[in-house]
PDB file of N, CA and C in Angstrom:
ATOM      1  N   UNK A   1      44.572  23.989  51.101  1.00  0.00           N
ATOM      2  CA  UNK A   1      43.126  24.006  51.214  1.00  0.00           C
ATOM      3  C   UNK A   1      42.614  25.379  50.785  1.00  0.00           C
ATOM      4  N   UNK A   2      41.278  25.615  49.963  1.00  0.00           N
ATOM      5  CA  UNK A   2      40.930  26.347  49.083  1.00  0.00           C
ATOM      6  C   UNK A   2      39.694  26.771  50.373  1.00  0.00           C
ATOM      7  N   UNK A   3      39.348  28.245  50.565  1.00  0.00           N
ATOM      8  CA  UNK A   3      37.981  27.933  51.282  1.00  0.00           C
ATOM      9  C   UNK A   3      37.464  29.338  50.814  1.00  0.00           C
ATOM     10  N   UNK A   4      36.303  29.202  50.472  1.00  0.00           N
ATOM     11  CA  UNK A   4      35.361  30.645  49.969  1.00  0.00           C
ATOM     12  C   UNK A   4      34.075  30.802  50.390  1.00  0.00           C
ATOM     13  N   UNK A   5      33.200  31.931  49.855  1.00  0.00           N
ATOM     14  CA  UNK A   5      32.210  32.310  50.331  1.00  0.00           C
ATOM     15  C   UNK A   5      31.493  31.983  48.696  1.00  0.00           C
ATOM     16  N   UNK A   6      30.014  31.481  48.397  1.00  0.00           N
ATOM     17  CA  UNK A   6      29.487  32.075  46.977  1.00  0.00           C
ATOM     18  C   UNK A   6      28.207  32.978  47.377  1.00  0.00           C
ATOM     19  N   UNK A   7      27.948  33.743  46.504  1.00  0.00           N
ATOM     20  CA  UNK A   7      27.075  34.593  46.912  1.00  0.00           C
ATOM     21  C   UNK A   7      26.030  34.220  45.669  1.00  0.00           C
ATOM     22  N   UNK A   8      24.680  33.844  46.067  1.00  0.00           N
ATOM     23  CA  UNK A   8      24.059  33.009  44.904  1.00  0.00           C
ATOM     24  C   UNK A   8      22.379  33.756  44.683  1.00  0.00           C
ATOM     25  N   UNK A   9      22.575  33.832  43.652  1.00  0.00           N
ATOM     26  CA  UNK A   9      20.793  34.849  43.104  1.00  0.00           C
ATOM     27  C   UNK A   9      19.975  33.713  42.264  1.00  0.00           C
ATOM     28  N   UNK A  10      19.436  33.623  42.841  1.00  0.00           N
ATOM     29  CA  UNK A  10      18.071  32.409  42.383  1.00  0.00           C
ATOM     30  C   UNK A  10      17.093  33.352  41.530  1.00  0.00           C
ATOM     31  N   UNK A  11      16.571  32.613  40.309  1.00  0.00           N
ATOM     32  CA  UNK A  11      15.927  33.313  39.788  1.00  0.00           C
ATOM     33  C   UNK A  11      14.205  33.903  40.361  1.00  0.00           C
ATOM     34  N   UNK A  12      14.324  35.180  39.657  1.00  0.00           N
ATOM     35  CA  UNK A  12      13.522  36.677  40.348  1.00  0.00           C
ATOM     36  C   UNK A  12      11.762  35.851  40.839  1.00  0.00           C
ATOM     37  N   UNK A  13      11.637  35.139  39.818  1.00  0.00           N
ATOM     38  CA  UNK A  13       9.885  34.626  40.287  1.00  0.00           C
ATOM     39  C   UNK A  13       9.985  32.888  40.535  1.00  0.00           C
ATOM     40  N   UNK A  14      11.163  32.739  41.332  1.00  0.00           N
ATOM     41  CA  UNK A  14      11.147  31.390  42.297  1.00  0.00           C
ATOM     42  C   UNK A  14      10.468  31.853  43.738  1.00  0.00           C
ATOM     43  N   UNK A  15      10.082  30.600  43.603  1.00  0.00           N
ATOM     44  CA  UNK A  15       9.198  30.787  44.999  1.00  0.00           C
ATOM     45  C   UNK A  15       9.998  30.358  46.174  1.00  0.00           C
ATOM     46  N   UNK A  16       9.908  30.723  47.800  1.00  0.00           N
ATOM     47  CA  UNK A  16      10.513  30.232  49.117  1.00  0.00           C
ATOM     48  C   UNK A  16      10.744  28.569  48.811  1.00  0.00           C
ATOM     49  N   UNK A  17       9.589  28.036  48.491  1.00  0.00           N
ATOM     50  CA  UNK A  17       9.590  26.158  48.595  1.00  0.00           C
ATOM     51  C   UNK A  17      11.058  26.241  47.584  1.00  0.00           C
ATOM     52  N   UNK A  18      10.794  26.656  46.285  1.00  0.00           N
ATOM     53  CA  UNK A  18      11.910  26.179  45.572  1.00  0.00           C
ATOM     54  C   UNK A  18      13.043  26.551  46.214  1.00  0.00           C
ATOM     55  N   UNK A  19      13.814  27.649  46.452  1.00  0.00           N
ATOM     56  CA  UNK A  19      14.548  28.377  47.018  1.00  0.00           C
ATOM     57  C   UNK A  19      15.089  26.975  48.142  1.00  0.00           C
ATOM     58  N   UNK A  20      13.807  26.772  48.904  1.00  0.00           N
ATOM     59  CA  UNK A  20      14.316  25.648  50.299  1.00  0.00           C
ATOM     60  C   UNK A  20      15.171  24.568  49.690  1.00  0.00           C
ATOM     61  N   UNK A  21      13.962  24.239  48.235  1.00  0.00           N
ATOM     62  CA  UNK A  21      15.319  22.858  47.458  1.00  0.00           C
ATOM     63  C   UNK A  21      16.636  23.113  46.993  1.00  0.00           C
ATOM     64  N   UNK A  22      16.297  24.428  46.264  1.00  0.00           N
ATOM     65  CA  UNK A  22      17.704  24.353  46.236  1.00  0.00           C
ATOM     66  C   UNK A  22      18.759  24.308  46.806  1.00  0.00           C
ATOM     67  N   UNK A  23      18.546  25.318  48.087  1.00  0.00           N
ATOM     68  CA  UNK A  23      19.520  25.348  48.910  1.00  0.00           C
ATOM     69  C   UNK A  23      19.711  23.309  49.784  1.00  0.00           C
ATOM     70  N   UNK A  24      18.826  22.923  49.997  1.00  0.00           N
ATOM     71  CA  UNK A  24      18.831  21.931  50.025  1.00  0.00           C
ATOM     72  C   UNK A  24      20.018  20.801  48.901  1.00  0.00           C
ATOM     73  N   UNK A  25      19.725  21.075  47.465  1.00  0.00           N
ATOM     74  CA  UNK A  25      20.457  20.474  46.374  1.00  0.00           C
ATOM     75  C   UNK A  25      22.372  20.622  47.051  1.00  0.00           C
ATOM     76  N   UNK A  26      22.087  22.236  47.312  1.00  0.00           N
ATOM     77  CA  UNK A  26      23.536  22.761  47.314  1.00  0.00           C
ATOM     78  C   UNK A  26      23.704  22.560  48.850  1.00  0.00           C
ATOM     79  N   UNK A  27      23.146  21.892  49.400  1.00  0.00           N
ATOM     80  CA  UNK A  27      23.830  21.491  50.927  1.00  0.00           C
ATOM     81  C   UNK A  27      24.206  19.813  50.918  1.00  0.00           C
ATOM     82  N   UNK A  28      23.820  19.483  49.928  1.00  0.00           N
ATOM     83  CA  UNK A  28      24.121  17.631  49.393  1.00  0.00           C
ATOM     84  C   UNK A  28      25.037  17.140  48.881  1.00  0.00           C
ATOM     85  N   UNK A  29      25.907  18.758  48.318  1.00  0.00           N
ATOM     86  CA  UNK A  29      27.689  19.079  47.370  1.00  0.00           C
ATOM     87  C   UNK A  29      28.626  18.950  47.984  1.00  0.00           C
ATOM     88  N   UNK A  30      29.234  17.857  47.617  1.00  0.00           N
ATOM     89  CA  UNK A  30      30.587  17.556  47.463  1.00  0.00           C
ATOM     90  C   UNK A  30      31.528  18.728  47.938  1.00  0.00           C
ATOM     91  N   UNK A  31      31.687  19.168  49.112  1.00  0.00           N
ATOM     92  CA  UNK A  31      32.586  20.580  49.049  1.00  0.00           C
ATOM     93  C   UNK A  31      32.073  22.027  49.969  1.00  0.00           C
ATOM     94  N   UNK A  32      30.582  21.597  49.813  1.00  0.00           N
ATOM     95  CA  UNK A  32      29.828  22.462  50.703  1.00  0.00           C
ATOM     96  C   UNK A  32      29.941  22.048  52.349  1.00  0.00           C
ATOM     97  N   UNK A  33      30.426  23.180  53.353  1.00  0.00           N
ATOM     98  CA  UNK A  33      29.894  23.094  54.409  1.00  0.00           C
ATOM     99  C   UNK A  33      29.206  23.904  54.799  1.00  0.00           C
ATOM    100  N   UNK A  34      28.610  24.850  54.355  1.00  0.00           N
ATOM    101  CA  UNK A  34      27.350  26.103  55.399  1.00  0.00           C
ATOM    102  C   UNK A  34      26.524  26.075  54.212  1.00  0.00           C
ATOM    103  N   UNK A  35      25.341  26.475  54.403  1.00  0.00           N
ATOM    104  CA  UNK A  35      24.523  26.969  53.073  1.00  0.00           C
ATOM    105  C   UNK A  35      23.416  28.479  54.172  1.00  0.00           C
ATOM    106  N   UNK A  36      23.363  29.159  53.680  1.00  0.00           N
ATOM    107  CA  UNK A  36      22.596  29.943  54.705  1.00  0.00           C
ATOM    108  C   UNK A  36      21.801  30.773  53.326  1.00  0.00           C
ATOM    109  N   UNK A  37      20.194  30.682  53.861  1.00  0.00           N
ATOM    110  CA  UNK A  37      19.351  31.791  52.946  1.00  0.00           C
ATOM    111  C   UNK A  37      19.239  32.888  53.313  1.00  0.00           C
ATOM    112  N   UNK A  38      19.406  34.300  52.514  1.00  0.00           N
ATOM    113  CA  UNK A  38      19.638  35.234  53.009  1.00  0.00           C
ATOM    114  C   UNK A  38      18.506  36.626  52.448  1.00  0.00           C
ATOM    115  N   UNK A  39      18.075  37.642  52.923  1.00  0.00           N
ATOM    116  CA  UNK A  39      17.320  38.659  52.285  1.00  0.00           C
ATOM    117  C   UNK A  39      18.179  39.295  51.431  1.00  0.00           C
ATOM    118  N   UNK A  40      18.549  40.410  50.378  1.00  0.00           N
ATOM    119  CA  UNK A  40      19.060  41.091  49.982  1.00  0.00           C
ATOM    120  C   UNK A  40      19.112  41.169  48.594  1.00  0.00           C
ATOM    121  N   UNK A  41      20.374  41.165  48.280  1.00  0.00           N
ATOM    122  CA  UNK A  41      20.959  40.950  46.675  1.00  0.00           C
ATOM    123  C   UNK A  41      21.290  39.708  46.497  1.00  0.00           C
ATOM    124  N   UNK A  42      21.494  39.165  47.514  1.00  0.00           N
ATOM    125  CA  UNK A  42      21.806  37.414  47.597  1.00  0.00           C
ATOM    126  C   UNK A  42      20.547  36.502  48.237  1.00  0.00           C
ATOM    127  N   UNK A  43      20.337  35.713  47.752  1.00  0.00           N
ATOM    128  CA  UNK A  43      19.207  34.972  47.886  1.00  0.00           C
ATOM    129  C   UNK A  43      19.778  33.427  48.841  1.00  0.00           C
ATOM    130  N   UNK A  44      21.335  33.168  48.286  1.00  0.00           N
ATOM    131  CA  UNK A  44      22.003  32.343  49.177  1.00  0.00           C
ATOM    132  C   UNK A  44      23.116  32.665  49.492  1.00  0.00           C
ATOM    133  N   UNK A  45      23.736  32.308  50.540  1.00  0.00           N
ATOM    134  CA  UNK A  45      25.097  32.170  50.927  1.00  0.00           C
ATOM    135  C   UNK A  45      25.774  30.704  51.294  1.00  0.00           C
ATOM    136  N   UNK A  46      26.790  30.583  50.784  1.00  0.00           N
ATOM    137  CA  UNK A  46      27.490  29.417  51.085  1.00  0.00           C
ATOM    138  C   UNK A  46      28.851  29.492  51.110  1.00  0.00           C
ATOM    139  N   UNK A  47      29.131  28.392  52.317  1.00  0.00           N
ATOM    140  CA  UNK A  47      30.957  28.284  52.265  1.00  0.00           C
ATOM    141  C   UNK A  47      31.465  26.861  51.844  1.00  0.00           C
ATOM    142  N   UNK A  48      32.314  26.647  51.299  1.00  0.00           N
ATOM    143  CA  UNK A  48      32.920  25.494  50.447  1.00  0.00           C
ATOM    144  C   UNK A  48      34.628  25.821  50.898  1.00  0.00           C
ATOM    145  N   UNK A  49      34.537  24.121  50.984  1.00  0.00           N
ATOM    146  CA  UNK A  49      36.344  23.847  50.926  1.00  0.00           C
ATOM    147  C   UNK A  49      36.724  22.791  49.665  1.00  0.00           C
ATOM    148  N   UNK A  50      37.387  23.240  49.364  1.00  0.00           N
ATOM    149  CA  UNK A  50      38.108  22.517  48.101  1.00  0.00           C
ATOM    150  C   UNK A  50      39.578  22.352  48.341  1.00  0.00           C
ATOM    151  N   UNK A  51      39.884  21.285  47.456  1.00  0.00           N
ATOM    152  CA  UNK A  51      41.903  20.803  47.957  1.00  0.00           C
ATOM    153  C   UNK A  51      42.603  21.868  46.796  1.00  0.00           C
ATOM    154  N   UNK A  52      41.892  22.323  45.692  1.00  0.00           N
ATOM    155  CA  UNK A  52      42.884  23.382  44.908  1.00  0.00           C
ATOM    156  C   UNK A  52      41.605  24.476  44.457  1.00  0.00           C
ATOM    157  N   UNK A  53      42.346  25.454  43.681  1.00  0.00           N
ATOM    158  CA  UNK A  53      41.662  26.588  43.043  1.00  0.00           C
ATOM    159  C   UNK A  53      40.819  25.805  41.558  1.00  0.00           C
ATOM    160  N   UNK A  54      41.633  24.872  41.229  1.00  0.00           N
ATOM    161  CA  UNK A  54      40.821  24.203  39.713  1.00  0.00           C
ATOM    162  C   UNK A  54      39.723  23.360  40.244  1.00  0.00           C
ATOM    163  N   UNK A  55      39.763  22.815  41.474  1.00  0.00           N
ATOM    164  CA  UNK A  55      38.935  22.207  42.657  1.00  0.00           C
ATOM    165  C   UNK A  55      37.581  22.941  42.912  1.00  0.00           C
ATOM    166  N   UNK A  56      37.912  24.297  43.131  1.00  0.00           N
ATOM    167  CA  UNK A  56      36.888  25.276  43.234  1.00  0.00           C
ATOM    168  C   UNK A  56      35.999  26.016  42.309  1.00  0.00           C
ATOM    169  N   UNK A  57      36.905  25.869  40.883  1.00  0.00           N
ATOM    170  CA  UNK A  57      36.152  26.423  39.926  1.00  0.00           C
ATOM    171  C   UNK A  57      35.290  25.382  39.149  1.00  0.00           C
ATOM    172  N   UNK A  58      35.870  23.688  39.349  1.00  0.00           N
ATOM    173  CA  UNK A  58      35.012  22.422  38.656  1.00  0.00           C
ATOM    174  C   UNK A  58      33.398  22.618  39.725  1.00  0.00           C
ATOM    175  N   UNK A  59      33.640  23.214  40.997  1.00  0.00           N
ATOM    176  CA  UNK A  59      32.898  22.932  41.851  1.00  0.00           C
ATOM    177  C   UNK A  59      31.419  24.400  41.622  1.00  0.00           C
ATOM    178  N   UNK A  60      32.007  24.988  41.180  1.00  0.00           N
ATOM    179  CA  UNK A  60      31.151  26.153  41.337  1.00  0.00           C
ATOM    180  C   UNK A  60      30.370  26.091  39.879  1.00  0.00           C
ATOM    181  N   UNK A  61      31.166  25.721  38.666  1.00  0.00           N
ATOM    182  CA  UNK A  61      30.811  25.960  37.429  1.00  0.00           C
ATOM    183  C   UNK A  61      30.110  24.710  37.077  1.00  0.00           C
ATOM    184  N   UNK A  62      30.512  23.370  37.827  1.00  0.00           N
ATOM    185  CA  UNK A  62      30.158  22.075  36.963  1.00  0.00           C
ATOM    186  C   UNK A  62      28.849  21.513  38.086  1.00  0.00           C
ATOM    187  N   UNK A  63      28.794  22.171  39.248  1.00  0.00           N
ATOM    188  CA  UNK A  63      28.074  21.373  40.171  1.00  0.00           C
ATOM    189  C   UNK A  63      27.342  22.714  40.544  1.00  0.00           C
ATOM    190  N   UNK A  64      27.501  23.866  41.249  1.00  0.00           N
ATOM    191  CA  UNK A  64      26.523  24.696  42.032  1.00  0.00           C
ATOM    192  C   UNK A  64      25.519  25.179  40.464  1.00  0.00           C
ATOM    193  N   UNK A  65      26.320  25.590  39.732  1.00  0.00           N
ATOM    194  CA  UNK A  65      26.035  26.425  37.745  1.00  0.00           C
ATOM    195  C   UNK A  65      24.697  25.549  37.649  1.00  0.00           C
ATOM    196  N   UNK A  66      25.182  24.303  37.719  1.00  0.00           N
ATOM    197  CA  UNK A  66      24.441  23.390  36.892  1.00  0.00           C
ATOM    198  C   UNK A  66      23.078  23.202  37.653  1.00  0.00           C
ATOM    199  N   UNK A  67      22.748  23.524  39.110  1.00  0.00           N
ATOM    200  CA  UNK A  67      21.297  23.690  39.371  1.00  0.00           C
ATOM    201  C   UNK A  67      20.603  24.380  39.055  1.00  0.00           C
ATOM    202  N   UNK A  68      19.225  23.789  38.603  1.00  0.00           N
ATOM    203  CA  UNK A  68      17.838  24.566  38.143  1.00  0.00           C
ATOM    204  C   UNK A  68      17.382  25.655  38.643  1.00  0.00           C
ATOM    205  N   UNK A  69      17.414  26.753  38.709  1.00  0.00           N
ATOM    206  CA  UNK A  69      16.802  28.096  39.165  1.00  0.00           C
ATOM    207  C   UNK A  69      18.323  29.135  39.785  1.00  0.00           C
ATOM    208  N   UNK A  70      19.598  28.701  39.600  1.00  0.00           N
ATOM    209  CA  UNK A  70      20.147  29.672  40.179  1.00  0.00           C
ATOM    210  C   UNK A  70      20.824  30.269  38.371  1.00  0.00           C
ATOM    211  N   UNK A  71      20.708  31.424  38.850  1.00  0.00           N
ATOM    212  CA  UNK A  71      20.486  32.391  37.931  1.00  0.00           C
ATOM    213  C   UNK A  71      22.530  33.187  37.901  1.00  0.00           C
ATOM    214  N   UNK A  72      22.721  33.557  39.081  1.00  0.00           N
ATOM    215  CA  UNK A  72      23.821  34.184  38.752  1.00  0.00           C
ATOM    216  C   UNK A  72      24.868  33.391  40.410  1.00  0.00           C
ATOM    217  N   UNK A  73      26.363  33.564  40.070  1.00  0.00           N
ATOM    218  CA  UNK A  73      26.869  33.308  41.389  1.00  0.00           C
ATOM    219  C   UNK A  73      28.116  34.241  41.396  1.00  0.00           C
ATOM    220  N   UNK A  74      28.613  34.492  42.698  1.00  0.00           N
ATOM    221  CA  UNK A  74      30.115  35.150  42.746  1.00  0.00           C
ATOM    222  C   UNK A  74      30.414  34.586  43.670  1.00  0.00           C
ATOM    223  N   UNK A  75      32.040  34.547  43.385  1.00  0.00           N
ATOM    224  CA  UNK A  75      32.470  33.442  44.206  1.00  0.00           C
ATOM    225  C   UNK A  75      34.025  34.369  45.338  1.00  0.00           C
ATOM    226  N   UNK A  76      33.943  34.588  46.397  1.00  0.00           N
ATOM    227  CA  UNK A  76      34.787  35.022  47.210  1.00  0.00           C
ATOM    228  C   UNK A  76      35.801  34.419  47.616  1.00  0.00           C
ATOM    229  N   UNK A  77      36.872  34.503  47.165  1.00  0.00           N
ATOM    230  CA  UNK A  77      37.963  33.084  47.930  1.00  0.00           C
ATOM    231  C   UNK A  77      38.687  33.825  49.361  1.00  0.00           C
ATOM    232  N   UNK A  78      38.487  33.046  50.383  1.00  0.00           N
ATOM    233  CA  UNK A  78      39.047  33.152  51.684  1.00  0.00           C
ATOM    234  C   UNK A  78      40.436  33.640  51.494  1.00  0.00           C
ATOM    235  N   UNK A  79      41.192  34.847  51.831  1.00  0.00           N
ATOM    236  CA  UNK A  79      42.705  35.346  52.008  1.00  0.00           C
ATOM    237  C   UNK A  79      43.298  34.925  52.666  1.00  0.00           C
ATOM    238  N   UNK A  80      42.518  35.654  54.090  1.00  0.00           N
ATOM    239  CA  UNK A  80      43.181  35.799  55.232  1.00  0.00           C
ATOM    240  C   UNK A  80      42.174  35.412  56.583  1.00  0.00           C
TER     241      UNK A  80
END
């Protein structure tokens, strides 16, 4: 079992409502269990479990990538 953190930047002149959908979109994913909105350099936080690492990267690149307004992501994989 694969489990990480993404750290997600929505683009600069989205508004709170959008922001709510999205995080909304990305709490509806296949893989997602937390979604949390956050102040900072990160606009979202989320944790995801996946069954492999190719699991995690179809998931981040083909499904979180692919929503409307998120702009950049990094993805933290759980160690320890």
């Amino acid at each position: 079992m694969v489990e990480a953190f993404l750290l997600i930047r929505v683009g600069t002149s989205e508004s709170l409502n959008l922001m709510k959908t999205i995080k909304e979109e990305i709490r509806g994913t296949k893989g997602v269990k937390e979604v949390y909105g956050v102040f900072g350099r990160h606009d979202l936080i989320v944790k995801v479990e996946t069954k492999t690492l190719e699991d995690l990267g179809n998931l981040v690149t083909d499904k979180i990538r692919g929503i409307n307004g998120i702009q950049t992501t990094e993805t933290l994989v759980i160690g320890f």
